[in-house]
C-alpha atoms as a PDB file:
ATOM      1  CA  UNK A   1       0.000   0.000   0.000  1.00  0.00           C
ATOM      2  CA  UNK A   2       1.368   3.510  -0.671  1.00  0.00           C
ATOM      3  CA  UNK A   3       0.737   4.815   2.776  1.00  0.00           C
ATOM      4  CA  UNK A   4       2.372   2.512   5.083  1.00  0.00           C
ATOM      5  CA  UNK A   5       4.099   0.176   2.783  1.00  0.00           C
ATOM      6  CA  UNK A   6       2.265  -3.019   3.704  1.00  0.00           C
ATOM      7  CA  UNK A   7       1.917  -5.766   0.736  1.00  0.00           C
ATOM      8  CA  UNK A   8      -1.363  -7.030   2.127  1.00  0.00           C
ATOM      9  CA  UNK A   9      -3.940  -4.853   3.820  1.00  0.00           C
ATOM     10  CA  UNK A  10      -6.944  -6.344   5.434  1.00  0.00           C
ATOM     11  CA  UNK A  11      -9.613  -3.760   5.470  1.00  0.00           C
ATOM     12  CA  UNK A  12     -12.771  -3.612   7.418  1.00  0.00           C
ATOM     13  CA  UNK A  13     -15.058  -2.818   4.499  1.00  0.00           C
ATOM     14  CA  UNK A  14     -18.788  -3.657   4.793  1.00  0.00           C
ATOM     15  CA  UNK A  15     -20.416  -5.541   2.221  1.00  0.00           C
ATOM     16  CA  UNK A  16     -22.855  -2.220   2.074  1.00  0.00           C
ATOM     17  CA  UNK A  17     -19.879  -0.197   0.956  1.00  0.00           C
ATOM     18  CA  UNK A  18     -18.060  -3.130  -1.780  1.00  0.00           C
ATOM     19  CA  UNK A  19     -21.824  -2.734  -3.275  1.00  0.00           C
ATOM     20  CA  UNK A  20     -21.543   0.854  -3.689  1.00  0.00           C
ATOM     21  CA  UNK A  21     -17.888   0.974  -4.982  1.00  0.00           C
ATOM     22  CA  UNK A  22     -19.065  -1.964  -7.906  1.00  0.00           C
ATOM     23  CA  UNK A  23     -21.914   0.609  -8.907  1.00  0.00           C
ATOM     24  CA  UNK A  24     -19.141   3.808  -9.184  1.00  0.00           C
ATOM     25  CA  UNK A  25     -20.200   5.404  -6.275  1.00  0.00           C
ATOM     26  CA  UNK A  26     -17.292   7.227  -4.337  1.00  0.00           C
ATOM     27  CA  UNK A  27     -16.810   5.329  -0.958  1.00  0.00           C
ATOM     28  CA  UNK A  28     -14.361   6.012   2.007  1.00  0.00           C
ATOM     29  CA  UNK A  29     -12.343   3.272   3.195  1.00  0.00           C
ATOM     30  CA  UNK A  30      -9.853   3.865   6.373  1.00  0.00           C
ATOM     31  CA  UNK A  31      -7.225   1.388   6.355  1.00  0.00           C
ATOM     32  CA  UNK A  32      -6.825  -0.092   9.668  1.00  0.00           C
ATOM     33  CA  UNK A  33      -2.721   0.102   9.518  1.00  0.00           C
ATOM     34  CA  UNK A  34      -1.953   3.243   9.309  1.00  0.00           C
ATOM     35  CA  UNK A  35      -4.973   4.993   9.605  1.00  0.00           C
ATOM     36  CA  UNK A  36      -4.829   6.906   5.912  1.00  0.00           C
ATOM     37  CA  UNK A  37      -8.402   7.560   4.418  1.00  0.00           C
ATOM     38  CA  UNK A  38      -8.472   6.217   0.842  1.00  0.00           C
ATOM     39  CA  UNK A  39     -11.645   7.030  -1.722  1.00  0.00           C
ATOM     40  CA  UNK A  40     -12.074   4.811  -3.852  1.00  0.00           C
ATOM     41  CA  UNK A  41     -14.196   5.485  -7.400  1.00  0.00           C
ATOM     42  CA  UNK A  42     -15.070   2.120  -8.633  1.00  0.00           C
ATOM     43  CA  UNK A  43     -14.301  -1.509  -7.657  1.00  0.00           C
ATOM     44  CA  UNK A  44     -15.018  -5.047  -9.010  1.00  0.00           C
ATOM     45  CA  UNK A  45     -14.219  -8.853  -7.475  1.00  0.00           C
ATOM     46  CA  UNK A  46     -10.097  -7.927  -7.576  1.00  0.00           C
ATOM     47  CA  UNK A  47      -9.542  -4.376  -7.548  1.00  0.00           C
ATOM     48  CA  UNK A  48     -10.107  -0.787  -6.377  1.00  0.00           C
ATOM     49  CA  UNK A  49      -9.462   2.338  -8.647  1.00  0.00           C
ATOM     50  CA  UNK A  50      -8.860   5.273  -5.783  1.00  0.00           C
ATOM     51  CA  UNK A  51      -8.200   8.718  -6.103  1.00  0.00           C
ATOM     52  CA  UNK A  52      -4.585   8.171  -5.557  1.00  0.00           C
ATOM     53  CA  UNK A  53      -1.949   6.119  -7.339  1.00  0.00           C
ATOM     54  CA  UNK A  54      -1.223   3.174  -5.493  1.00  0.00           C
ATOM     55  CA  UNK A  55       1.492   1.773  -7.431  1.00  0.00           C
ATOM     56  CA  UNK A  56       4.464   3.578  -8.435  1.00  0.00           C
END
């Protein structure tokens, strides 16, 4: 992850909130290791596109 450097994240995200990412709808997600708020803009069964890069 690009804020604290961690290869695998666990995230708390509710299934409420995967739902709304799949259908493009901005969602909040607050990653649990170092506390960094990422948005993310769209999602499907492997990936998130954010607002930020995530890979360099």
């Amino acid at each position: 992850m690009p804020y604290c450097h961690q290869h695998n994240v666990l995230t708390h995200m509710s299934e409420e909130d995967l739902e709304r990412a799949k259908e493009e709808i901005k969602t909040n997600m607050v990653l649990p290791c170092c506390h960094t708020k990422m948005i993310i803009l769209k999602a499907d069964e492997d990936y998130f596109w954010t607002t930020d890069h995530l890979r360099k």
